[in-house]
N, C-alpha and C. Protein backbone atom coordinates (compact mmCIF):
# COMPACT_ATOMS: atom_id res chain seq x y z
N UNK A 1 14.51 -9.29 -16.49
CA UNK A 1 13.46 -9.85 -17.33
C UNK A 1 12.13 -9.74 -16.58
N UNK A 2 10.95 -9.24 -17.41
CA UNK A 2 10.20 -8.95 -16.74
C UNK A 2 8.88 -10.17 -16.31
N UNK A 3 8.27 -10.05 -15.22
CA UNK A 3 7.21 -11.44 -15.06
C UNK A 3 6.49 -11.41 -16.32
N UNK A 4 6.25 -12.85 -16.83
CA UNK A 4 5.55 -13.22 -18.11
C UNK A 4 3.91 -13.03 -17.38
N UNK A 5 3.06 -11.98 -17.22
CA UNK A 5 2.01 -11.65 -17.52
C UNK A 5 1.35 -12.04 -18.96
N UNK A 6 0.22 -12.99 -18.96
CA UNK A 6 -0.15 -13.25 -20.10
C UNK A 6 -1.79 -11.86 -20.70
N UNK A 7 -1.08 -11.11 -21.63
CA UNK A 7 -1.65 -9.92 -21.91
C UNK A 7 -2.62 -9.45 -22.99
N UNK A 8 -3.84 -9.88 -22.82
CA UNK A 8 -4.74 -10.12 -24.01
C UNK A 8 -5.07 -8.80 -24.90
N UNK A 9 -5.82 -8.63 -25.25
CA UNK A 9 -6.58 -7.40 -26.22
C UNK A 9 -6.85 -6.80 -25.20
N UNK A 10 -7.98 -7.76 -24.37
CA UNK A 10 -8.80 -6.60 -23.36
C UNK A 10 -8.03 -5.70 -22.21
N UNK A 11 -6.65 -6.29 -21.72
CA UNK A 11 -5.88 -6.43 -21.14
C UNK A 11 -5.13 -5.00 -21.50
N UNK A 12 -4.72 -4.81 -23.02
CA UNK A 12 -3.92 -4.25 -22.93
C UNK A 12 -5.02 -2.39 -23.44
N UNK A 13 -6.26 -3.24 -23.70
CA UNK A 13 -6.99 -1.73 -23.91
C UNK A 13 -7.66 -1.01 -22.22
N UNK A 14 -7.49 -1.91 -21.86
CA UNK A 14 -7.57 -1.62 -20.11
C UNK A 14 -6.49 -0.47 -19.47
N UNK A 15 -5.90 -1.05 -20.27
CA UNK A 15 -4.21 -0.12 -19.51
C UNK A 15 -3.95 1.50 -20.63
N UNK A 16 -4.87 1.55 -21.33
CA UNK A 16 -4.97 2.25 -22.33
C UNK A 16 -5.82 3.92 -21.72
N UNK A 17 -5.27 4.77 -21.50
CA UNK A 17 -6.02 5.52 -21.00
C UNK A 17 -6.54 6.30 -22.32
N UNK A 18 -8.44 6.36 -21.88
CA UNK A 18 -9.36 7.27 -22.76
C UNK A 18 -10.04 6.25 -23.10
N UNK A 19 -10.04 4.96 -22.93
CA UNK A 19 -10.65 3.67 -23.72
C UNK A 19 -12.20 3.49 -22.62
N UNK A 20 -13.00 2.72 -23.52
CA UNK A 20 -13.92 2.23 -22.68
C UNK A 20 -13.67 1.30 -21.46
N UNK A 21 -12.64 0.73 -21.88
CA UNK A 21 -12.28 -0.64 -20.76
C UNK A 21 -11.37 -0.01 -19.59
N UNK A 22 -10.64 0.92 -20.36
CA UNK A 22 -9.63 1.69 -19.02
C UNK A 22 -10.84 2.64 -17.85
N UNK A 23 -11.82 3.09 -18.39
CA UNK A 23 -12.67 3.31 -17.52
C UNK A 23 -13.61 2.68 -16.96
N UNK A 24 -14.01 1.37 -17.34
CA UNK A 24 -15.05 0.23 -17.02
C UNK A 24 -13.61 -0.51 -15.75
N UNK A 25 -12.26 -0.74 -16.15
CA UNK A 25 -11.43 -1.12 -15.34
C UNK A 25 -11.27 -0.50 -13.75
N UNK A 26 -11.52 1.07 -14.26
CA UNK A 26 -11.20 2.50 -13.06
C UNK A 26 -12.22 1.89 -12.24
N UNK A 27 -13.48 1.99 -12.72
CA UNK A 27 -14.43 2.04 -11.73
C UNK A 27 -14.74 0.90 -11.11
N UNK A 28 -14.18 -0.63 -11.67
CA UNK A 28 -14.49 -1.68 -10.75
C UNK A 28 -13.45 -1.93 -9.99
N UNK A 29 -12.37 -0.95 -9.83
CA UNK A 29 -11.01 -0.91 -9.14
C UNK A 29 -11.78 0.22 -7.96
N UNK A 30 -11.88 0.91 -8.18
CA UNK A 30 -12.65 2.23 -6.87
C UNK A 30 -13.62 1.46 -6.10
N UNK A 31 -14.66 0.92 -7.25
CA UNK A 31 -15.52 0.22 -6.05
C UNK A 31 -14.78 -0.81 -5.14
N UNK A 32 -13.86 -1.81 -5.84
CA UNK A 32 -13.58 -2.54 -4.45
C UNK A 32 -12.42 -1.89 -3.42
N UNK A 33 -12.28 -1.14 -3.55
CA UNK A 33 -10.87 -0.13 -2.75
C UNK A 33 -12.11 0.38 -1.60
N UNK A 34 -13.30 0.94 -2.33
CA UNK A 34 -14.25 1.36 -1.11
C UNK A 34 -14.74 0.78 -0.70
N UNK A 35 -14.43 -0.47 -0.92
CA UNK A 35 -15.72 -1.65 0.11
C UNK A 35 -13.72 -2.30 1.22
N UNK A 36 -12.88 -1.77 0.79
CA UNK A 36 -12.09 -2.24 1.65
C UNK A 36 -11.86 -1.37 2.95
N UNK A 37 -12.26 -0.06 2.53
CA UNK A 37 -11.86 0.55 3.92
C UNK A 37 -13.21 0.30 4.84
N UNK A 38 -14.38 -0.26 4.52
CA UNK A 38 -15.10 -0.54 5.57
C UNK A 38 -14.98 -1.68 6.79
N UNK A 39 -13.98 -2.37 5.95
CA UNK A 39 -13.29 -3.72 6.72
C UNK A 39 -12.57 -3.29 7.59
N UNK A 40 -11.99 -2.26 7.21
CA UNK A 40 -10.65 -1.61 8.15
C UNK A 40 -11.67 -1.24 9.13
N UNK A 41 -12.38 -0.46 9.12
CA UNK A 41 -13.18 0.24 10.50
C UNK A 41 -13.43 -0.88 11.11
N UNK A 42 -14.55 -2.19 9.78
CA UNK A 42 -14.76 -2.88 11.53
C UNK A 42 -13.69 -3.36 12.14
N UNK A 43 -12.40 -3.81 11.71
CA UNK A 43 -11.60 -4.57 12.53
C UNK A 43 -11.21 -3.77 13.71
N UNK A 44 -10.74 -2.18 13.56
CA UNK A 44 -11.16 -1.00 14.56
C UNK A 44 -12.39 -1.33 15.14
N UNK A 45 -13.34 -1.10 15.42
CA UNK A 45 -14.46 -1.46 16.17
C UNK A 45 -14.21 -2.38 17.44
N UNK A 46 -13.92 -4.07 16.21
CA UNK A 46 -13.44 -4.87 17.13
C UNK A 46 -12.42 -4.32 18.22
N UNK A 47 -11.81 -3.75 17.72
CA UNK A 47 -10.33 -3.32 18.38
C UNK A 47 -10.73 -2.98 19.85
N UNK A 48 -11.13 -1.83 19.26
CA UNK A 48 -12.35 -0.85 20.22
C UNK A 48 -13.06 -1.98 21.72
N UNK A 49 -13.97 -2.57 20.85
CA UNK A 49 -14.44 -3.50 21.43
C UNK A 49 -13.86 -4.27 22.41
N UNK A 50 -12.69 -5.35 22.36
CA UNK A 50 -11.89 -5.75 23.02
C UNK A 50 -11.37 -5.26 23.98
N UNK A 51 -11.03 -3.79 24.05
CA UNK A 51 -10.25 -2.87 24.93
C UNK A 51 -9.26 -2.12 23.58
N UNK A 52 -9.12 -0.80 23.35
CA UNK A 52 -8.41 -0.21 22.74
C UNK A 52 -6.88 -0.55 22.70
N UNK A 53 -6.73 -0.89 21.35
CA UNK A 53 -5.11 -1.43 21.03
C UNK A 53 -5.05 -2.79 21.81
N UNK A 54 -5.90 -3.75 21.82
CA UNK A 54 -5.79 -5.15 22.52
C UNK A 54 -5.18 -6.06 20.41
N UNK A 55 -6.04 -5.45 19.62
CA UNK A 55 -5.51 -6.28 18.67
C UNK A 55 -4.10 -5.98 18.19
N UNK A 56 -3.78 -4.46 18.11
CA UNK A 56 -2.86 -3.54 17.76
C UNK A 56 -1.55 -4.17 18.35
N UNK A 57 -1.48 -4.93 19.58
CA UNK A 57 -0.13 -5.28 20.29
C UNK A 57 -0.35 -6.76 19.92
N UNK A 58 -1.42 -7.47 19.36
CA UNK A 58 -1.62 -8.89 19.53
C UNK A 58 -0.92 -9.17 17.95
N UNK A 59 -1.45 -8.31 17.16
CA UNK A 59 -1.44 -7.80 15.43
C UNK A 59 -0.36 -7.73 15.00
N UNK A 60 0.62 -6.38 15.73
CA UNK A 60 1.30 -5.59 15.18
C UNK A 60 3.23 -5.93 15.23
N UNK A 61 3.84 -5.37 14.71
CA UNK A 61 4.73 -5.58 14.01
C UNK A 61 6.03 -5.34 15.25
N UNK A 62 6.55 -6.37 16.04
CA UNK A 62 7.16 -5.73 17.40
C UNK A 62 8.47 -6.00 16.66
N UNK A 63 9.48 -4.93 16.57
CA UNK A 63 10.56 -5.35 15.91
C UNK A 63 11.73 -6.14 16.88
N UNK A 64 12.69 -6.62 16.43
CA UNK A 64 13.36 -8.06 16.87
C UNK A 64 12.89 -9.04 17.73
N UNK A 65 11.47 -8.59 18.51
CA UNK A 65 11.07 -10.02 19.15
C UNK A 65 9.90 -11.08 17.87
N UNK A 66 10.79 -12.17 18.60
CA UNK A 66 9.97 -13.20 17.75
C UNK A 66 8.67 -13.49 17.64
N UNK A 67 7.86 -12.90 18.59
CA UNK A 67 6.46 -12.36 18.61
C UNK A 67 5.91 -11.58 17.81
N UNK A 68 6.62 -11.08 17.37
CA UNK A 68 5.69 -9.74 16.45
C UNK A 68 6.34 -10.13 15.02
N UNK A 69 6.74 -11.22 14.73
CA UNK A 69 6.36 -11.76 13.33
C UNK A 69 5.52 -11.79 12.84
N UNK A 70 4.60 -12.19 13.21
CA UNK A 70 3.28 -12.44 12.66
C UNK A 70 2.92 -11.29 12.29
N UNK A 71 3.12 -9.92 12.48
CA UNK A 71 2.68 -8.49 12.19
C UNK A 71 2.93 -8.33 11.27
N UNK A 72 3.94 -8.75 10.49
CA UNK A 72 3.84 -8.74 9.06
C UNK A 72 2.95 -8.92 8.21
N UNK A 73 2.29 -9.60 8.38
CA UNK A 73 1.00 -10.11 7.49
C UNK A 73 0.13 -9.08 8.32
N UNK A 74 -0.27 -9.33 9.51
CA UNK A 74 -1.53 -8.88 9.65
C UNK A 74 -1.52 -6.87 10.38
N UNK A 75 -0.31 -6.22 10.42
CA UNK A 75 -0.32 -4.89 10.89
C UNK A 75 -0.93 -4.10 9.95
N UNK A 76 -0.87 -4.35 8.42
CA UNK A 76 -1.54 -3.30 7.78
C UNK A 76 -2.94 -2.69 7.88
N UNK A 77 -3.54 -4.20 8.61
CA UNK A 77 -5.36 -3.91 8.74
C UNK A 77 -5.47 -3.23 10.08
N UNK A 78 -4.44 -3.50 10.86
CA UNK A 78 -4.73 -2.73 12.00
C UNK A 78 -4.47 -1.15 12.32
N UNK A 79 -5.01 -0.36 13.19
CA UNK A 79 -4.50 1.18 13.27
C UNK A 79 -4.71 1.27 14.61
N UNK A 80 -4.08 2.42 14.92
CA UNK A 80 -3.95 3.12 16.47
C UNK A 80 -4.82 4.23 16.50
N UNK A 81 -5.82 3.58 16.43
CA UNK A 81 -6.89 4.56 16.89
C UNK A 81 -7.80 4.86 15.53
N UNK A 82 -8.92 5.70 15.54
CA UNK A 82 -9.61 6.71 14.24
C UNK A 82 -9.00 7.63 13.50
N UNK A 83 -8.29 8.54 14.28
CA UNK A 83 -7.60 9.46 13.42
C UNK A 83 -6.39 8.72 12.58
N UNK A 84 -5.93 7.56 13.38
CA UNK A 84 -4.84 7.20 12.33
C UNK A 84 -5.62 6.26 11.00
N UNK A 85 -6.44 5.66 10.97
CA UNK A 85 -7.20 5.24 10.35
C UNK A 85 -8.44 6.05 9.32
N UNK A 86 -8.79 7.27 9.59
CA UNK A 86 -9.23 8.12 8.48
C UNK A 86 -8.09 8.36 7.73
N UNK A 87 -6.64 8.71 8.27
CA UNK A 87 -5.98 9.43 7.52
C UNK A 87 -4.95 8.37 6.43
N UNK A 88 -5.52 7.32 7.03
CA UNK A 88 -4.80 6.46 5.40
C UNK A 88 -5.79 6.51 4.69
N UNK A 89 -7.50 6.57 5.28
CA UNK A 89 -8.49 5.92 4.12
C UNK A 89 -8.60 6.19 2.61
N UNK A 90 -8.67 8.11 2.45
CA UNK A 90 -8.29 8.33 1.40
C UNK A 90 -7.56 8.08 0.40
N UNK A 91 -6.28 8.50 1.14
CA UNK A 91 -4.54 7.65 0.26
C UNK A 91 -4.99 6.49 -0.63
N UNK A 92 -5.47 5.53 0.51
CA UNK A 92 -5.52 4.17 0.04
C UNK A 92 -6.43 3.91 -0.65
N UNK A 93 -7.59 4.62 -0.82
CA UNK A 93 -8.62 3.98 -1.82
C UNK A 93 -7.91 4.91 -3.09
N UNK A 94 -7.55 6.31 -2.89
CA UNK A 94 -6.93 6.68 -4.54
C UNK A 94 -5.94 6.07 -4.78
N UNK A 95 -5.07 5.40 -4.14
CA UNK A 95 -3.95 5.00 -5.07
C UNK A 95 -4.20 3.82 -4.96
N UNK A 96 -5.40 2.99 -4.56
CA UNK A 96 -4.80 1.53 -4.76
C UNK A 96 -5.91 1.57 -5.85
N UNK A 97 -6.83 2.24 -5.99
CA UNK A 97 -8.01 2.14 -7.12
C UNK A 97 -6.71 2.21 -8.17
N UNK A 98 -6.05 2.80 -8.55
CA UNK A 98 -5.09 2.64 -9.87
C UNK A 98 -4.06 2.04 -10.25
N UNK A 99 -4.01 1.14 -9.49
CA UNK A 99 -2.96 -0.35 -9.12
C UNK A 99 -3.83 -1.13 -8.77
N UNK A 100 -5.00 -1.22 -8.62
CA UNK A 100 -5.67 -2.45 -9.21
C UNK A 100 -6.60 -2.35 -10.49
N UNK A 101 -6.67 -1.20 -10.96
CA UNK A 101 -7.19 -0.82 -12.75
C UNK A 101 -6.13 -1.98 -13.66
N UNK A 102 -4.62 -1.83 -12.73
CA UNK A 102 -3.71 -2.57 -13.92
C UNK A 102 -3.82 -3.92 -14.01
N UNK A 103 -4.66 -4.36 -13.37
CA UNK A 103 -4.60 -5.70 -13.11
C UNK A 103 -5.10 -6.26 -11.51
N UNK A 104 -6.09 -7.49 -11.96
CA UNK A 104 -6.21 -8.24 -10.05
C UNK A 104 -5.17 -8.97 -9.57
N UNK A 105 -4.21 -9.39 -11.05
CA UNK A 105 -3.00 -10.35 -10.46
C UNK A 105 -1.58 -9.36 -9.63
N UNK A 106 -1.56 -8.60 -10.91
CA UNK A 106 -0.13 -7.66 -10.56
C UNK A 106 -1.05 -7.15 -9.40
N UNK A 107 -2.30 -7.04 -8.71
CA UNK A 107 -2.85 -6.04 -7.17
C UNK A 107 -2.07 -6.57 -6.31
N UNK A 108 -2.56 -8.01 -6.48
CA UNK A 108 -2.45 -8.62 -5.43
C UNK A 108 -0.98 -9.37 -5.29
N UNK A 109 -0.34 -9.64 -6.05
CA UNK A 109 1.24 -9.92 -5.70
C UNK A 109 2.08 -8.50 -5.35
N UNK A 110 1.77 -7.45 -5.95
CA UNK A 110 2.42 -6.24 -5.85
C UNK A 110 2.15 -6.31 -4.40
N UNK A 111 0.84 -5.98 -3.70
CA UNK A 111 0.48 -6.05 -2.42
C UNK A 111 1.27 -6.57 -1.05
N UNK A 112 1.02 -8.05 -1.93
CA UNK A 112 1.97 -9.07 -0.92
C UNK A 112 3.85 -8.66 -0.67
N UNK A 113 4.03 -8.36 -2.16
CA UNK A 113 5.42 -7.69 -1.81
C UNK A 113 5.49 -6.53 -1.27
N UNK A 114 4.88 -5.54 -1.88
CA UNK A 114 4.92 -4.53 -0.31
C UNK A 114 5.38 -4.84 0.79
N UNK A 115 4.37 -5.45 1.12
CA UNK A 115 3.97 -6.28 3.00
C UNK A 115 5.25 -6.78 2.98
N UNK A 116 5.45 -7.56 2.58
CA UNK A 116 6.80 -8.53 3.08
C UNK A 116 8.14 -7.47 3.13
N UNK A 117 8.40 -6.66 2.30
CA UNK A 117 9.74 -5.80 2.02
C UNK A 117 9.49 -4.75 3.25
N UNK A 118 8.77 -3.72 3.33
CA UNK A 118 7.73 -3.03 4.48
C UNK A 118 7.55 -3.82 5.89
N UNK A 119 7.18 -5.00 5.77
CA UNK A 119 6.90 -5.94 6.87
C UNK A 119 8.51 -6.05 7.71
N UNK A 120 8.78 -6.79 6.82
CA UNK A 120 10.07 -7.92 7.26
C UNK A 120 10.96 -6.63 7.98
N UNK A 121 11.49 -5.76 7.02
CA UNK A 121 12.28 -4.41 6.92
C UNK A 121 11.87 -4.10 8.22
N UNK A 122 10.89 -3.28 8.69
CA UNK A 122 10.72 -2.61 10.35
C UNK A 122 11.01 -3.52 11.31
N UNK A 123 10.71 -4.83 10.95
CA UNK A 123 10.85 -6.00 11.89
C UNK A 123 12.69 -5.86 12.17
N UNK A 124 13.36 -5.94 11.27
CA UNK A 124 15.04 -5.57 11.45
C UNK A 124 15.24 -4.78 12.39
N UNK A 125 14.48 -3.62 11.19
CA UNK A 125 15.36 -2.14 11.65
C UNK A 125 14.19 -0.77 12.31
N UNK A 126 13.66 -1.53 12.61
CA UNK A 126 12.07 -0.73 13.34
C UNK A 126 13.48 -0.34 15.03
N UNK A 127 12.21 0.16 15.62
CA UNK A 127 12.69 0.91 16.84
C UNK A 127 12.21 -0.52 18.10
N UNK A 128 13.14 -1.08 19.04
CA UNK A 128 13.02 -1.78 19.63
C UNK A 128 11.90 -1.68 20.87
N UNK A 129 11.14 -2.26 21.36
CA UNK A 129 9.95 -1.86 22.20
C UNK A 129 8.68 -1.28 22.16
N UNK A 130 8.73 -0.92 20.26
CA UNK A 130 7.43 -0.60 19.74
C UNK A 130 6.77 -1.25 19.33
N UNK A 131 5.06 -1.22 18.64
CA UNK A 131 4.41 -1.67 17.99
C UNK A 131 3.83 -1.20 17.09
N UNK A 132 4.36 -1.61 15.44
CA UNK A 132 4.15 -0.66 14.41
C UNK A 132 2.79 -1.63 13.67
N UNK A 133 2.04 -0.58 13.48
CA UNK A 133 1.00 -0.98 13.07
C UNK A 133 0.28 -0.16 12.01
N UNK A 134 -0.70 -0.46 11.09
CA UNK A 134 -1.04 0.68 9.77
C UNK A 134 -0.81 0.62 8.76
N UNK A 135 -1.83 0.78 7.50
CA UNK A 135 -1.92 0.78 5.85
C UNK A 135 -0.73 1.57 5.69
N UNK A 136 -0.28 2.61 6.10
CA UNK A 136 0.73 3.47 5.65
C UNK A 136 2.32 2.63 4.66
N UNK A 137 2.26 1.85 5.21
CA UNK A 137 3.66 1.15 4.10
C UNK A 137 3.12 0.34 3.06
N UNK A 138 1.71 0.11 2.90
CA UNK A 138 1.83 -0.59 1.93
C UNK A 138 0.74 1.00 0.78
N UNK A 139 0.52 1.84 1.37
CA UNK A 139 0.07 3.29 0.80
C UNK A 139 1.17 3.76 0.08
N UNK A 140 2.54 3.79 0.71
CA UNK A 140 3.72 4.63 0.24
C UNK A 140 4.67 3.30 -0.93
N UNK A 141 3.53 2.12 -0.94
CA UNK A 141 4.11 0.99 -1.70
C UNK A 141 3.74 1.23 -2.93
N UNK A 142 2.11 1.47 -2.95
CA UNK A 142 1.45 2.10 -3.81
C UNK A 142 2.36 3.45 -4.35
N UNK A 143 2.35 4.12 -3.86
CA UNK A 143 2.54 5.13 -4.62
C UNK A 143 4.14 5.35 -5.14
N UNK A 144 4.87 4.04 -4.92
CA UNK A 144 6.29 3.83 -5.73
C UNK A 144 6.11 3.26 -6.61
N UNK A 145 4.88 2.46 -6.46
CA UNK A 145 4.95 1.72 -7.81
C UNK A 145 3.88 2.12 -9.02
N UNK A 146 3.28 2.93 -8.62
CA UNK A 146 2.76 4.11 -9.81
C UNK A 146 3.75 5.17 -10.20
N UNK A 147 4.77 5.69 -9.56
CA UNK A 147 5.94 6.25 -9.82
C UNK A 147 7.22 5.61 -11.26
N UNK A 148 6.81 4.31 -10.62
CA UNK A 148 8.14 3.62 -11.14
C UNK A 148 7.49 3.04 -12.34
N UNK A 149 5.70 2.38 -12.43
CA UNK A 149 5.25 1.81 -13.12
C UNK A 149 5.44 2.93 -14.30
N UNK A 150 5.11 3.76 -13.90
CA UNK A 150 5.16 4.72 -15.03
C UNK A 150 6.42 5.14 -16.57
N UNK A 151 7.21 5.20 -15.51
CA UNK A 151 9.01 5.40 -16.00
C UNK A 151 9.42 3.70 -16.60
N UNK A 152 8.86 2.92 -16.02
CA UNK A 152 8.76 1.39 -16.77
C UNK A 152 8.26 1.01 -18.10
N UNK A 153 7.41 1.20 -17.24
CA UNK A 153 6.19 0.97 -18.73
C UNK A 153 5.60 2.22 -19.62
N UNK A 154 6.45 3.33 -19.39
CA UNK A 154 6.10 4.49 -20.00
C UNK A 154 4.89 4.57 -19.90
N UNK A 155 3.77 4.29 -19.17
CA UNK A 155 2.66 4.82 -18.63
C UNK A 155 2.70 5.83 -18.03
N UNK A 156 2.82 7.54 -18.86
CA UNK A 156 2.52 8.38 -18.15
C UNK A 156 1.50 8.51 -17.30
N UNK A 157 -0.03 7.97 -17.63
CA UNK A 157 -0.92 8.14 -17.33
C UNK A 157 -0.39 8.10 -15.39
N UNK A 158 0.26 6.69 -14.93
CA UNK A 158 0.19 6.24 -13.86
C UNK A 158 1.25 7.12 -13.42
N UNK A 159 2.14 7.37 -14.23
CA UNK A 159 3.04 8.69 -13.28
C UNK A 159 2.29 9.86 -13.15
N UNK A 160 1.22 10.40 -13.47
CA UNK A 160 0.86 11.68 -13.82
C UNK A 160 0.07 12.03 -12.31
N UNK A 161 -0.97 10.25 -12.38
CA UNK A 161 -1.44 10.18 -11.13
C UNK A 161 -0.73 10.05 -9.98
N UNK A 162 0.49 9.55 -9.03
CA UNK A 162 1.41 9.11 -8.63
C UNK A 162 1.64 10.67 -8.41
N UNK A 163 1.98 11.42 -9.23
CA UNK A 163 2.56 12.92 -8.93
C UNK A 163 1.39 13.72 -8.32
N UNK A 164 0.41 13.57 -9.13
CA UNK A 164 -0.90 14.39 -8.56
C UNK A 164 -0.98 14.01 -7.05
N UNK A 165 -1.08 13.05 -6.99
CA UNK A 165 -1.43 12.50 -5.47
C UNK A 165 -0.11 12.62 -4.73
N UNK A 166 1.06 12.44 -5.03
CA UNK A 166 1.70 12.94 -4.03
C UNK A 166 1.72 14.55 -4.29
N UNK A 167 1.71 15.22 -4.77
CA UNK A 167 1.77 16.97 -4.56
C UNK A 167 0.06 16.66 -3.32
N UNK A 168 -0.63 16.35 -3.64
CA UNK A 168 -1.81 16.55 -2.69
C UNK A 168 -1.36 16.64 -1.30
N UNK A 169 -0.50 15.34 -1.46
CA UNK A 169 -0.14 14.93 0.16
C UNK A 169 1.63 14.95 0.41
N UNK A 170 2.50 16.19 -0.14
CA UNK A 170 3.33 15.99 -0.34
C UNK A 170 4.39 15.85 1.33
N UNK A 171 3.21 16.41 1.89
CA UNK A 171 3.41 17.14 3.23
C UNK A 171 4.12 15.42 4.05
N UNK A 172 3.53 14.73 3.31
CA UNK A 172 3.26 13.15 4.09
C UNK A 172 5.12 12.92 3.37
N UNK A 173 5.51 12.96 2.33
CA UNK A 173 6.52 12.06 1.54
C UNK A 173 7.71 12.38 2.99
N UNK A 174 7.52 13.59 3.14
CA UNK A 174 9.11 13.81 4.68
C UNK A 174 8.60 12.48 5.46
N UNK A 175 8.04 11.99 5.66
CA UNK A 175 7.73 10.94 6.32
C UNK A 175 8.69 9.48 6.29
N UNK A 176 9.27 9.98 5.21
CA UNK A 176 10.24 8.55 4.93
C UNK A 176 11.40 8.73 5.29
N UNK A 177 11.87 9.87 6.27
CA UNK A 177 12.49 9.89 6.68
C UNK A 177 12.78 10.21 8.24
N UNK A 178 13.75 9.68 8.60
CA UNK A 178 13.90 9.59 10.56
C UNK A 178 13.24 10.89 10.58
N UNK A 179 12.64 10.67 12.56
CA UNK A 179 11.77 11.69 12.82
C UNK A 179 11.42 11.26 14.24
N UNK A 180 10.96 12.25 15.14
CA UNK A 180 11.19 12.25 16.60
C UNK A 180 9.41 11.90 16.47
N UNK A 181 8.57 11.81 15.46
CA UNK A 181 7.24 11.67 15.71
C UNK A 181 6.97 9.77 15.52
N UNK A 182 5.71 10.05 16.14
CA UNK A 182 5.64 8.52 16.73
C UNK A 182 4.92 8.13 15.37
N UNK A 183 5.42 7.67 14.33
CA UNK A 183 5.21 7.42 12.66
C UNK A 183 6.70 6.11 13.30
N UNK A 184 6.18 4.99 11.55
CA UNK A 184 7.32 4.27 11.52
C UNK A 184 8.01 4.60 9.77
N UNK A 185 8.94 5.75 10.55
CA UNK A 185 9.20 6.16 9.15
C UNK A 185 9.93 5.29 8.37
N UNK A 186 10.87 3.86 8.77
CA UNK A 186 11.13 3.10 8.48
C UNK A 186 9.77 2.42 7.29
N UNK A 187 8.80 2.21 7.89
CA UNK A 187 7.70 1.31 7.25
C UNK A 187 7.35 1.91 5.86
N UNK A 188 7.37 3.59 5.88
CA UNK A 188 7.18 4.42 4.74
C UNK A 188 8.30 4.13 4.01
N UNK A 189 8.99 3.95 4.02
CA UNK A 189 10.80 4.18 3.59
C UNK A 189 10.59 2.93 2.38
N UNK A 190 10.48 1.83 3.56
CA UNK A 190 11.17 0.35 3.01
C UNK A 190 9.37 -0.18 1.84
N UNK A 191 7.87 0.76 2.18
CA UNK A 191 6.99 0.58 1.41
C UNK A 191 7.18 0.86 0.07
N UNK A 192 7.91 1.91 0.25
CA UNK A 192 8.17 3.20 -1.11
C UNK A 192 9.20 2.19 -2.37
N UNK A 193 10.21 1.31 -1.23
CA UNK A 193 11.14 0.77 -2.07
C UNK A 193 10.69 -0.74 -2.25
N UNK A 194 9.53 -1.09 -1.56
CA UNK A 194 8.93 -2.43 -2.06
C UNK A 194 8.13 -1.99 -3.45
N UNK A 195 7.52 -1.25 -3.75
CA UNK A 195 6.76 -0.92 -4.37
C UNK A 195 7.60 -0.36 -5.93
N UNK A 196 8.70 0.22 -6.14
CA UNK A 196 9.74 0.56 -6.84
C UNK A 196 9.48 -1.21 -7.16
N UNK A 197 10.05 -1.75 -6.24
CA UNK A 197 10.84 -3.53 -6.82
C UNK A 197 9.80 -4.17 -7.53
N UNK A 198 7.62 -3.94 -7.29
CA UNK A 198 7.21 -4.34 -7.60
C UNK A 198 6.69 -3.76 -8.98
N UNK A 199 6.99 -2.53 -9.18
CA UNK A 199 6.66 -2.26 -10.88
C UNK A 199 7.33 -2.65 -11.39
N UNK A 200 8.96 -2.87 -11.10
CA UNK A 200 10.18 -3.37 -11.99
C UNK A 200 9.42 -5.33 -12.10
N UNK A 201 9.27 -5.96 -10.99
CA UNK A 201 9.24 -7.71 -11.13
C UNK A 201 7.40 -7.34 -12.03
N UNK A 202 6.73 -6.80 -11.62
CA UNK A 202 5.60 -7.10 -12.55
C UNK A 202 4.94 -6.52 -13.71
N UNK A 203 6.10 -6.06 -13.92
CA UNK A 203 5.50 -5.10 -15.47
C UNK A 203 5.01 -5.58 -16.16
N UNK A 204 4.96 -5.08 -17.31
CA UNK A 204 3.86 -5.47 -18.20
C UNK A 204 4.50 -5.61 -19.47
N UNK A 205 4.78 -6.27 -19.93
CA UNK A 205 6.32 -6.82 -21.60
C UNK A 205 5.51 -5.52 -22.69
């Protein structure tokens, strides 16, 4: 049964692709996706600032010690370095601009479940003695649940995008699986399948 979302006119001409509101929706979804990756840099900066990777080990996601709980919540804002941090920026402002077009409520609970399924998950079954840190699981959260939203709610529109953007970056999807590179392919894995769980719990009746 799906979450009782209460779904008005405007609501449902929003989700309507070709409409005035589905594009008045697009674009106040892009703008705040681009005012989020500037947050990300400064907290990098800070990072920087502090001594490189001082927040990243303070932040980040240490799997089975009881210390790196807290990385759950807060590893996604953090990154290992610039290059790892340009290379979500994109991802993340296109696919979260169209998962938050559907809504600020379903953004932001979809979000939180990500994190927690993504979070909790590496914390298990992550690699012992690391520190996983990075937008990347809740990016590959996004883009399961424009996958799945789609095949749900028969919103091609959101599968069409979901496909476009992964053929762009298809190079990235091997990523969800084991790999001798210093990625937490776990975090991609268990994002992909938070994000599946969150088009199914927040659809749209």
């Amino acid at each position: 049964m799906g979450y009782g979302w209460a779904a008005g006119a405007s609501t449902d001409e929003s989700g309507r692709f070709g409409t005035d509101s589905f594009y008045a929706a697009l674009g106040r979804a892009f703008v705040t996706m681009c005012a989020v990756v500037p947050a990300l840099f400064l907290i990098e900066v800070i990072d920087v600032a502090l001594g490189p990777g001082t927040l990243d080990v303070a932040g980040g996601i240490i799997p089975h010690s009881v210390e790196g709980v807290d990385g759950i919540l807060f590893s996604p804002f953090l990154h290992d370095g610039w290059e790892h941090l340009y290379g979500n920026s994109v991802p993340l402002i296109l696919l979260g601009t169209f998962v938050l077009a559907g809504g600020v409520r379903r953004f932001i609970w979809s979000t939180v479940l990500i994190m927690l399924v993504a979070g909790v998950g590496v914390w298990f079954i992550g690699d012992s003695g690391t520190v996983v840190v990075g937008a990347s699981g809740v990016i590959f959260g996004y883009l399961g649940l424009l996958l799945a939203r789609g095949l749900v709610e028969r919103s091609w529109w959101n599968f069409a995008v979901a496909l476009f953007i992964g053929l762009l970056y298809w190079y990235q999807l091997f990523n969800v699986l084991p790999t001798d590179q210093r990625i937490s392919w776990q975090g991609h894995l268990l994002g992909l399948v938070g994000g599946v769980i969150a088009a199914v719990i927040f659809r749209r009746r």
